[in-house]
Protein backbone atom coordinates (compact mmCIF):
# COMPACT_ATOMS: atom_id res chain seq x y z
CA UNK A 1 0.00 0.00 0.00
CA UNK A 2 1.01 4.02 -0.63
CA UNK A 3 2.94 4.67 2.44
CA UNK A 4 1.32 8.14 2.78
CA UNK A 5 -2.92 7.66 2.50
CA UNK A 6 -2.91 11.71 2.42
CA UNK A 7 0.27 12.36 -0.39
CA UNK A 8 -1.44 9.41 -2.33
CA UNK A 9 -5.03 11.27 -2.49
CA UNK A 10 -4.11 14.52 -3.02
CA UNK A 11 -1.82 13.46 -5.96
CA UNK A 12 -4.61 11.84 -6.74
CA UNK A 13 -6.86 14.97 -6.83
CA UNK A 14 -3.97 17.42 -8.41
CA UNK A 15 -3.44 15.29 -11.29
CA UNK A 16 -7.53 14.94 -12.14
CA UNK A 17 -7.92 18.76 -11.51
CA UNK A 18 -4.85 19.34 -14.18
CA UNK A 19 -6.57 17.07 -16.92
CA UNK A 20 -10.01 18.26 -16.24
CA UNK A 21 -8.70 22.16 -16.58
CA UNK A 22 -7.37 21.12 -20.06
CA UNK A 23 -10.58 19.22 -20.82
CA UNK A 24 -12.33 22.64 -19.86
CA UNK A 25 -10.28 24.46 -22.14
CA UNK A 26 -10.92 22.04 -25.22
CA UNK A 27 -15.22 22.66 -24.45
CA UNK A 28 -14.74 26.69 -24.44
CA UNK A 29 -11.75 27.18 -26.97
CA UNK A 30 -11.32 24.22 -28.63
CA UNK A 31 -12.99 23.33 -32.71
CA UNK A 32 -15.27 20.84 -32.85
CA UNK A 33 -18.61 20.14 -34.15
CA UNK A 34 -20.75 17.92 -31.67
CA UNK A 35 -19.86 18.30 -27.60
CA UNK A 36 -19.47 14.48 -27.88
CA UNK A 37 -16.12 14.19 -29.02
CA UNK A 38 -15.31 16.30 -26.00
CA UNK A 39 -17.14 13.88 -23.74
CA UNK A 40 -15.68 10.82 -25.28
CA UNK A 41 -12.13 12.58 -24.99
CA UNK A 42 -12.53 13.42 -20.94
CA UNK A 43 -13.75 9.91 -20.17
CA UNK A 44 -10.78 8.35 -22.24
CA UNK A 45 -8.54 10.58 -20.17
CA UNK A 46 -10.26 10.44 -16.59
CA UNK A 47 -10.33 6.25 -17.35
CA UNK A 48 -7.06 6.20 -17.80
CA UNK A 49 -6.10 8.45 -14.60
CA UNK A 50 -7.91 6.86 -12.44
CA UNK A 51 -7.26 2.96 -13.58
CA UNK A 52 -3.65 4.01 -13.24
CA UNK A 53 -4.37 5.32 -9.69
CA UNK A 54 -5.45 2.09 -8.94
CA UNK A 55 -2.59 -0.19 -10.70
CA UNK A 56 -0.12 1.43 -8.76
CA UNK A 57 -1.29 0.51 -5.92
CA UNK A 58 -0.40 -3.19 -6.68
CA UNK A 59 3.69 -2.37 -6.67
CA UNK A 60 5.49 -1.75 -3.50
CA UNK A 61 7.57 1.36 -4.23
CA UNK A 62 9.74 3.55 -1.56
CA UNK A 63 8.33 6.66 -3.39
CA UNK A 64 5.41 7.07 -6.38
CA UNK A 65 6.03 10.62 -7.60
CA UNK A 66 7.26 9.62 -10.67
CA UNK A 67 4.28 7.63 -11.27
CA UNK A 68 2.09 10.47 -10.62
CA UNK A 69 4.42 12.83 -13.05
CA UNK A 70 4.55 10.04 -15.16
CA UNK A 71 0.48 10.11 -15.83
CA UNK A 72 0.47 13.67 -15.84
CA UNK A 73 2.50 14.32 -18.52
CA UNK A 74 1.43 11.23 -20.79
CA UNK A 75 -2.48 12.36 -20.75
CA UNK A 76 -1.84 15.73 -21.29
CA UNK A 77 0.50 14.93 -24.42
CA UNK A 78 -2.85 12.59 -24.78
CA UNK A 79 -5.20 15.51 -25.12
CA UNK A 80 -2.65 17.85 -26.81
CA UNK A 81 -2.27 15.08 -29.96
CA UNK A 82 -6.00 14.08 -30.06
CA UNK A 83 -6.58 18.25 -30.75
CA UNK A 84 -3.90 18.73 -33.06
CA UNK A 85 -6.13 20.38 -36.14
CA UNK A 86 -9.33 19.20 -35.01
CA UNK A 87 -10.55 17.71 -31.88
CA UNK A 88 -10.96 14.35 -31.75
CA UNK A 89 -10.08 10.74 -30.33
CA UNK A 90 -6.41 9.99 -30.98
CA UNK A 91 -6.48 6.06 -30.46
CA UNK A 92 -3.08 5.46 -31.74
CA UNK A 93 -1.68 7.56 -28.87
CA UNK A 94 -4.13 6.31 -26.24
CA UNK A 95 -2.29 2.65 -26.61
CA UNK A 96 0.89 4.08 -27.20
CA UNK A 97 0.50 5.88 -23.54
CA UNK A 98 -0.63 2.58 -22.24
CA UNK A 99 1.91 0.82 -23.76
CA UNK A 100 4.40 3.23 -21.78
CA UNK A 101 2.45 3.19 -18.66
CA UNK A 102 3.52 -0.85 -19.05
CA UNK A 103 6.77 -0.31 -20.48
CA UNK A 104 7.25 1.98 -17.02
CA UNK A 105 6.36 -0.78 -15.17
CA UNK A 106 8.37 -3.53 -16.95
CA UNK A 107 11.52 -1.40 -16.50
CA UNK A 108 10.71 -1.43 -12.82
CA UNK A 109 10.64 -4.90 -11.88
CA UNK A 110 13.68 -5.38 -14.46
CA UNK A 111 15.78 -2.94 -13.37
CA UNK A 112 15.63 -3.64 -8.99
CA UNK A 113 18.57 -6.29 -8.67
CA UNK A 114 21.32 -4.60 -9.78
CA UNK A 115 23.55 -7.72 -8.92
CA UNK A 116 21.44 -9.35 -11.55
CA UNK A 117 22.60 -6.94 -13.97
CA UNK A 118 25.93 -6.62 -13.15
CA UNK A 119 26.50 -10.25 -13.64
CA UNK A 120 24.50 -9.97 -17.10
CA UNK A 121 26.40 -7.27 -18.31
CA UNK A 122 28.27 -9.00 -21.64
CA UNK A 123 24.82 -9.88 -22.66
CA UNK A 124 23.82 -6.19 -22.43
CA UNK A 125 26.92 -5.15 -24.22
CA UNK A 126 25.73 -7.85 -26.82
CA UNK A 127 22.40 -6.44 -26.66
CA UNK A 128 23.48 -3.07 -27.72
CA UNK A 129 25.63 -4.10 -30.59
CA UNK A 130 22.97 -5.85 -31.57
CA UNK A 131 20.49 -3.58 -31.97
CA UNK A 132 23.33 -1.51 -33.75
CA UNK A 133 24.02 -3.64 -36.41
CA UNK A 134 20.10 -3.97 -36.87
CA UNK A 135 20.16 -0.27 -37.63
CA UNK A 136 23.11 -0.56 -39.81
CA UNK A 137 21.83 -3.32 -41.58
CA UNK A 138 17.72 -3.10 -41.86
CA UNK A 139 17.71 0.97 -42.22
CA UNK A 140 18.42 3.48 -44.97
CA UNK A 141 19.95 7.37 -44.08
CA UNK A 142 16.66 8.09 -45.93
CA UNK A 143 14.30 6.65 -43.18
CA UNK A 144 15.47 4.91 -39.89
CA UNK A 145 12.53 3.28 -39.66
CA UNK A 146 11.91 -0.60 -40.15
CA UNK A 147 8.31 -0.78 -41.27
CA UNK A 148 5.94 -4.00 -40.91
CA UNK A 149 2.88 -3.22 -42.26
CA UNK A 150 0.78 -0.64 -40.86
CA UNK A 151 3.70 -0.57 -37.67
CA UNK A 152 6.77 0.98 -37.47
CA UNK A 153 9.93 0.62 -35.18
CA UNK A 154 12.32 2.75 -34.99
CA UNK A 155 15.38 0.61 -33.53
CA UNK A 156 17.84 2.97 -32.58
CA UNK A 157 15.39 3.74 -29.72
CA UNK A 158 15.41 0.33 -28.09
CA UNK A 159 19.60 0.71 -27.85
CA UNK A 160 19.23 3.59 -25.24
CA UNK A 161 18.21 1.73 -22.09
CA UNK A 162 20.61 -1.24 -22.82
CA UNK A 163 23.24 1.19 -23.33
CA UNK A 164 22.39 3.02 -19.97
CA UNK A 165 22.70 -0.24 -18.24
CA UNK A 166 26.01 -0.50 -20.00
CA UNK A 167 26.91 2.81 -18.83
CA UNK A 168 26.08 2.03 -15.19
CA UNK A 169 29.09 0.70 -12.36
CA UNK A 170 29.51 0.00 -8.93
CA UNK A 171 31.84 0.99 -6.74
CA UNK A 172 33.55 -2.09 -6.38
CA UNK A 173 33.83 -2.62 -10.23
CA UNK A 174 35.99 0.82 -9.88
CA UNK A 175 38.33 -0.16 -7.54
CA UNK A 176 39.42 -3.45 -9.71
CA UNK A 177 42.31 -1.29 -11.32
CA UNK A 178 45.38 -2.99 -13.73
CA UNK A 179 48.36 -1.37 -14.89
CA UNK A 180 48.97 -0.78 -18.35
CA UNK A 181 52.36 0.45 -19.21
CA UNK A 182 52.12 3.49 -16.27
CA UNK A 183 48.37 4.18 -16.09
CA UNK A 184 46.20 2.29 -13.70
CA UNK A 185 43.14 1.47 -15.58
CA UNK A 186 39.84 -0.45 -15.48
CA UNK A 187 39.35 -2.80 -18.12
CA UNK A 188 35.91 -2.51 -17.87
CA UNK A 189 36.02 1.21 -18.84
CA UNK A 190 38.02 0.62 -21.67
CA UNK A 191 35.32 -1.68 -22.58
CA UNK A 192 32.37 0.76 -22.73
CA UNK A 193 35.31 3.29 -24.38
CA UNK A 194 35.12 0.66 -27.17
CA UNK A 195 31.45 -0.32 -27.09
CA UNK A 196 30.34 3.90 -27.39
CA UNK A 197 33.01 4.06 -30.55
CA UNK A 198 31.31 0.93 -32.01
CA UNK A 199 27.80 2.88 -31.55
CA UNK A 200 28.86 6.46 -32.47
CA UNK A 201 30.43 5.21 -35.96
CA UNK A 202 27.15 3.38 -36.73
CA UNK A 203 25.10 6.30 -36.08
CA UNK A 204 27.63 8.17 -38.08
CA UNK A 205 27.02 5.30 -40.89
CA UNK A 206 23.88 5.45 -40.86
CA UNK A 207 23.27 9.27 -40.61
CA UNK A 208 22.00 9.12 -38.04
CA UNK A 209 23.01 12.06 -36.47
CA UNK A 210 20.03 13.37 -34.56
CA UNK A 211 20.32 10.64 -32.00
CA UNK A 212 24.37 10.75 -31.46
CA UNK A 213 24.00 13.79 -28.79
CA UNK A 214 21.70 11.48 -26.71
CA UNK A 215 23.85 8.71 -26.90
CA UNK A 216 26.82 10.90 -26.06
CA UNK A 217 25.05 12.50 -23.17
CA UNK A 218 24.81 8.70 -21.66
CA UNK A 219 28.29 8.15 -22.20
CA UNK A 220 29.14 11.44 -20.55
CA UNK A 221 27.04 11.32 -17.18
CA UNK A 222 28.26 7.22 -16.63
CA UNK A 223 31.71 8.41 -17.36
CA UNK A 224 31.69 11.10 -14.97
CA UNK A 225 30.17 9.13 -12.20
CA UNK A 226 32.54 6.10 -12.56
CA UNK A 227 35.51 8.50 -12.47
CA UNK A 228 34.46 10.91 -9.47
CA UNK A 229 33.26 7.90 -7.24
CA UNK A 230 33.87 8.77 -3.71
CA UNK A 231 36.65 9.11 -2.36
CA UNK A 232 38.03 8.33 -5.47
CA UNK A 233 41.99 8.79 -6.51
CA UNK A 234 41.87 10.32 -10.06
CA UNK A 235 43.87 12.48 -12.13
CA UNK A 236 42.64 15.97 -13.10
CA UNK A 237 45.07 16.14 -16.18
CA UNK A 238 43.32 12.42 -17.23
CA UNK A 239 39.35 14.45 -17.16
CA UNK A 240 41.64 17.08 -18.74
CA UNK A 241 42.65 15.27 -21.33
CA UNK A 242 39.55 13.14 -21.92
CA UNK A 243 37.56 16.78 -22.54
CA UNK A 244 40.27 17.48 -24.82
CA UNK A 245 39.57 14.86 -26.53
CA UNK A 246 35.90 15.17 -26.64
CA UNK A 247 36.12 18.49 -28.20
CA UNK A 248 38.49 17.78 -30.89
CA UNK A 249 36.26 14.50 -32.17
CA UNK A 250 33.21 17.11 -32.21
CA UNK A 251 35.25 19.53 -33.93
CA UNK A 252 36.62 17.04 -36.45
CA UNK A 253 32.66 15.62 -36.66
CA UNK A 254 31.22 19.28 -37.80
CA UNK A 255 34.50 19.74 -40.24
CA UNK A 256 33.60 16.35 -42.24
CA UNK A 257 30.16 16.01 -41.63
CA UNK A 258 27.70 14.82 -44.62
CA UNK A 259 26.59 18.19 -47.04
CA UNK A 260 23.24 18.00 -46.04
CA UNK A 261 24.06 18.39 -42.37
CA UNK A 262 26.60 21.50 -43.28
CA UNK A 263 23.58 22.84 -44.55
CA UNK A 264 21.64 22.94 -41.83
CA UNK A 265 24.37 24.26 -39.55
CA UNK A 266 24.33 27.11 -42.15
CA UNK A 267 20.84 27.46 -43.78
CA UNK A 268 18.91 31.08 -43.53
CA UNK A 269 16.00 30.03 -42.52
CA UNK A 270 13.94 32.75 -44.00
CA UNK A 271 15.66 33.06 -47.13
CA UNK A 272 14.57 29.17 -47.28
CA UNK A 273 11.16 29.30 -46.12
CA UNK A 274 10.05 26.82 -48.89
CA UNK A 275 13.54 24.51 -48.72
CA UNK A 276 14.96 23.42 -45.59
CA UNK A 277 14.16 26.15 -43.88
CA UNK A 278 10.66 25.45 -43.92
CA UNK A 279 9.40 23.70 -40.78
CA UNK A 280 11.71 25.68 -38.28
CA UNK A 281 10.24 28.87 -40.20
CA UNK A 282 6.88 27.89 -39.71
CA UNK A 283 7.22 26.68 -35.65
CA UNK A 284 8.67 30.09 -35.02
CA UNK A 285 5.67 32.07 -36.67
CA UNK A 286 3.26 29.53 -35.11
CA UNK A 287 4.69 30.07 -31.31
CA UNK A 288 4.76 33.91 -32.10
CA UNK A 289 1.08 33.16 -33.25
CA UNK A 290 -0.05 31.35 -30.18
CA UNK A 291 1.27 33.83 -27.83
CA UNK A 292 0.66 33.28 -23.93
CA UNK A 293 -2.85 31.12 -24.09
CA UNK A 294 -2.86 29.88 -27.72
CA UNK A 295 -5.46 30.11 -30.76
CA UNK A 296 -7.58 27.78 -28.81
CA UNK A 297 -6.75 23.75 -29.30
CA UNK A 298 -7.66 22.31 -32.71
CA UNK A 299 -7.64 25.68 -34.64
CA UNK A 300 -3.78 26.13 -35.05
CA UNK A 301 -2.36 26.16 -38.99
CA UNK A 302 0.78 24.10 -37.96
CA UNK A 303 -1.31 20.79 -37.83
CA UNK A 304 -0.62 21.02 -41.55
CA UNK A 305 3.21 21.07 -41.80
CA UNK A 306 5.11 17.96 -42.25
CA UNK A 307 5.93 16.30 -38.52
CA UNK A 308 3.72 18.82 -36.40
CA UNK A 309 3.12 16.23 -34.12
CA UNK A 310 6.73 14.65 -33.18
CA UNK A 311 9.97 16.82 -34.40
CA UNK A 312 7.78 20.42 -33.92
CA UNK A 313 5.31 19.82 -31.34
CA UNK A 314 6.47 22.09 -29.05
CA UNK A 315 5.65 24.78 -31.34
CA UNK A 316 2.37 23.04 -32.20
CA UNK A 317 1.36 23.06 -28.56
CA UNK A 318 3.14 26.33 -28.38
CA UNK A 319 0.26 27.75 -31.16
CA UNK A 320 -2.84 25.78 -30.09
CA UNK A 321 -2.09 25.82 -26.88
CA UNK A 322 -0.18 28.74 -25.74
CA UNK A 323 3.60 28.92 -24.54
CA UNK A 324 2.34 28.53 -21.02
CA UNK A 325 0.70 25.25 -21.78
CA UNK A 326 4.01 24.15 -23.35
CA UNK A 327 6.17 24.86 -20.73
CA UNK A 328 4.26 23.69 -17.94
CA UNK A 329 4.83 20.39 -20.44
CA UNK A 330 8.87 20.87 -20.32
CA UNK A 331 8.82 21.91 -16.89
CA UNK A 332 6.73 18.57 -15.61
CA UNK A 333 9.01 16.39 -17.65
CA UNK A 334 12.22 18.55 -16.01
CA UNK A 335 10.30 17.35 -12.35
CA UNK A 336 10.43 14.15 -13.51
CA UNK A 337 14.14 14.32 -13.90
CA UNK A 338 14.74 16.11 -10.80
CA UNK A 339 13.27 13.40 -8.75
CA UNK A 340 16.41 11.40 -8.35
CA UNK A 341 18.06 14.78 -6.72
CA UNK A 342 15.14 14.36 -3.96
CA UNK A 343 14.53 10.81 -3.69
CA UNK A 344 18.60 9.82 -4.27
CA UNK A 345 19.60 5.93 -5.74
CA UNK A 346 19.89 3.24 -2.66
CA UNK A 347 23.06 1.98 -4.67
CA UNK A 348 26.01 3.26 -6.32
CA UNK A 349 24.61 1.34 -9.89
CA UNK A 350 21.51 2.81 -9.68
CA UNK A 351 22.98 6.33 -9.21
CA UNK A 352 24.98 5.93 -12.51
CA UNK A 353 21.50 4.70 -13.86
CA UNK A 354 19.91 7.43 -12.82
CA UNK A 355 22.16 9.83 -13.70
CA UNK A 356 22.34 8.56 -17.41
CA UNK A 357 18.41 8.20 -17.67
CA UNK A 358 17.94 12.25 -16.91
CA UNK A 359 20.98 13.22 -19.17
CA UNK A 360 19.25 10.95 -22.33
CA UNK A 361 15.88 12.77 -21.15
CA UNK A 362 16.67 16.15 -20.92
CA UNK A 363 19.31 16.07 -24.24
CA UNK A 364 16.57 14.80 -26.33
CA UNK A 365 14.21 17.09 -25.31
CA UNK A 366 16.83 20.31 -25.59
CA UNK A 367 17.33 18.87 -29.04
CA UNK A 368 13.96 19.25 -30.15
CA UNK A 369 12.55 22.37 -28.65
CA UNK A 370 15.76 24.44 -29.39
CA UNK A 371 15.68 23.01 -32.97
CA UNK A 372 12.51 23.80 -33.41
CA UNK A 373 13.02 27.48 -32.17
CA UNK A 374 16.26 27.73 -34.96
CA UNK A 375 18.70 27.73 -31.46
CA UNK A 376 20.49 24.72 -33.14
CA UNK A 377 20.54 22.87 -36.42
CA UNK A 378 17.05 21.11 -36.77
CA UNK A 379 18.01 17.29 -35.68
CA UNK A 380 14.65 16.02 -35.91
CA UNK A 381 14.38 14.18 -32.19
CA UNK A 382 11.51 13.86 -29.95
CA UNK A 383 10.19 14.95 -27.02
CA UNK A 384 9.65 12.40 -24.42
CA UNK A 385 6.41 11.57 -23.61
CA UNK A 386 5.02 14.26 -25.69
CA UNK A 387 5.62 13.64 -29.26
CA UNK A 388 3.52 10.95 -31.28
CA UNK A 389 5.51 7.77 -31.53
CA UNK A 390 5.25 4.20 -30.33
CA UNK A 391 8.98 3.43 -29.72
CA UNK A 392 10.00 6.64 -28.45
CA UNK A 393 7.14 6.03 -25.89
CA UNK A 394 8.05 2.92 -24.92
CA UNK A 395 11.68 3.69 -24.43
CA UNK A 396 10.71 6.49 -22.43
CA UNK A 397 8.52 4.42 -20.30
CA UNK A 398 10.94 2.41 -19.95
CA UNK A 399 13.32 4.60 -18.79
CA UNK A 400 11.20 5.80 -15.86
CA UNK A 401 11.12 2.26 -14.43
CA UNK A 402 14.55 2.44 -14.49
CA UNK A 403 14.11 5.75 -12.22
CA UNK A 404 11.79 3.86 -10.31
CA UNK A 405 13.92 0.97 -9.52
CA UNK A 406 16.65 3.44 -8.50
CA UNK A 407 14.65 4.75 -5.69
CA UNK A 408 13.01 1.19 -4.59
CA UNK A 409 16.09 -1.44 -5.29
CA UNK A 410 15.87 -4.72 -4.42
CA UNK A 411 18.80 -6.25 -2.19
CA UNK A 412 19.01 -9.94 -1.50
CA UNK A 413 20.73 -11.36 1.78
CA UNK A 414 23.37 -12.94 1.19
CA UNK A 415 22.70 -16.72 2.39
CA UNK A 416 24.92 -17.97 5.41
CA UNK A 417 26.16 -21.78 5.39
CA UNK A 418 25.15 -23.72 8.46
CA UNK A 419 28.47 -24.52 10.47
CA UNK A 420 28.90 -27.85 11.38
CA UNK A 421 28.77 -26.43 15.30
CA UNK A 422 25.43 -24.66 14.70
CA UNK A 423 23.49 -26.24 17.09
CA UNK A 424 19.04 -26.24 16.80
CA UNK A 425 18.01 -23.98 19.04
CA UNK A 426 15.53 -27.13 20.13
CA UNK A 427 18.61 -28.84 21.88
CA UNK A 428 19.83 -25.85 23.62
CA UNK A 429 16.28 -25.81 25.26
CA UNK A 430 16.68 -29.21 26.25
């Protein structure tokens, strides 16, 4: 059961009185032609609230704010795609939500014995080469998508988690140092040194370039955290150097990168407004359209332009919706990723789990909103939670259990042999 009765019901009660005041907003402001599709939108959402409410009642958790943030933000980005032009039902995102809502939970349970997962740890380095090479081989630079029909899966998505597991160390794992000529080094480190090359040049081979930050920004927070451990003997000139380093294959990266992606690092947007420069044109007059409270949801233009509901939404929100309604979006998500700060990791591994989850959350989502706004190249990422997209959803999920099981680990006693002079306890009575 929720350990606090109270905390549980008035989370409860703030997250229905959030969804209800957007529902509200849709019946005065939004376009629509019979009250019904309203009707049948607030019962999909309040449904799904409250049969949430109830399901998490069934897992034992330390803390449930990040299911309650969790549900927030996934039936607002509900409501905000089912209004995108029109309003209406958007059952394609409903079941992708749920889908995450599961994922969330499946990444929980997963994700609690970190001894487990240290001990599988080739098989997640496998994992994520794997996935690679299905990238490399099964995708085109045109479209990274693998398509099945009606469904498609974008794999590069499915590497993330695996690769924040292989990101994540212990303490003891730290301290199991070799020499190599006259640096003390763990082999373990060189290992994921290797295994983020191996994923960088793939991305690189497949053009993929829009996820490389995110995968970087793993790399980054597990390689900080397994070199600052406490109390920790490092050298400053190694971080120096490593930085160094850093830089000059970024520099080197923008020097030789593909034409198409010198463009964009170049392009006028508004002497391109029909070219290239097209959808980042048309967010920024959109969000300058929608002003503080929006044209009212389902009567924005931007529902027209090519991706308004995954690489622009921010600005689609932005005009429908209003920039507050968008940034109460980014800043609920940002909560979300501030939770570990409150709640800290019960183990060393989880911390570097942790710590890798928020950096691959709040990269991606940088990466869209300031590409849509013209801040950086457009890159063509989504927003967690909030853009339209069944693998980015369930990744995302995903990576919320993996939160979760950070704050509510599982720890197994270790089991004691019985001693041939252990005596029952029944013949000491005697």
């Amino acid at each position: 059961m929720y350990a606090n009765p109270v905390a549980y019901v008035f989370s409860c009660i703030f997250v229905l009185i959030a969804h209800i005041a957007m529902l509200l907003n849709v019946y005065f402001n939004g376009n629509y032609t019979e009250v019904r599709d309203v009707a049948v939108l607030g019962a999909a959402v309040l449904i799904l609230d409250i049969s949430y409410f109830v399901v998490i009642l069934l897992f034992k958790q330390t803390s449930y704010v990040l299911d309650f943030l969790l549900i927030l933000v996934l039936n607002m980005s509900f409501i905000f795609q089912s209004c995108f032009g029109k309003v209406g039902f958007d059952v394609k995102h409903l079941i992708t939500c749920i889908v995450c809502l599961a994922s969330c939970k499946a990444g929980y349970i997963l994700c609690r014995n970190h001894k487990l997962l240290q001990d599988k740890k080739p098989y997640i380095y496998g994992g994520v080469i794997f996935v690679m090479l299905i990238v490399l081989v099964f995708t085109s630079p045109e479209d990274m998508w693998i398509r099945i029909g009606s469904f498609a899966i974008q794999p590069s998505e499915f590497a993330k988690p695996l690769f924040i597991l292989a990101c994540a160390t212990s303490i003891a794992d730290q301290q199991k140092k070799h020499k190599i000529l006259t640096f003390s080094v763990v082999y373990e480190n060189l290992a994921l040194l290797a295994l983020t090359a191996i994923v960088c040049l793939i991305q690189v081979k497949s053009h993929d370039y829009g996820s490389l930050p995110t995968f970087l920004s793993i790399f980054a927070a597990g390689f900080l955290l397994r070199i600052c451990y406490p109390k920790a003997k490092f050298s400053k000139k190694k971080l120096i150097g490593v930085i160094a380093l850093v830089i000059v294959f970024v520099l080197i990266g923008l020097k030789y990168a593909p034409e198409y992606v010198q463009h964009r690092l170049h392009v006028d947007i508004w002497s391109d407004k029909t070219g290239d420069g097209y959808q980042q044109s048309q967010a920024l007059i959109a969000i300058a359209k929608g002003g503080w409270f929006g044209v009212g949801p389902g009567k924005g233009f931007l529902s027209n332009v090519f991706a308004f509901e995954n690489d622009i939404v921010f600005a689609t929100i932005s005009e429908e919706w209003g920039l507050i309604y968008a940034l109460m979006a980014i800043f609920a998500i940002l909560v979300m990723t501030s939770v570990p700060l409150v709640n800290p990791a019960r183990s060393y591994y989880h911390g570097t789990i942790s710590a890798c989850v928020c950096a691959a959350l709040i990269v991606q989502m940088a990466l869209n909103i300031f590409g849509s706004c013209n801040l950086i190249p457009f890159t063509g990422v989504t927003i967690p939670f909030i853009s339209a997209g069944g693998s980015s959803l369930m990744v995302s999920g995903f990576m919320v259990g993996m939160l979760m099981a950070a704050q509510s680990p599982s720890f197994k006693e270790p089991k004691h042999k019985k001693k041939e002079a252990d005596v029952p306890t029944w013949r000491w009575q005697e």
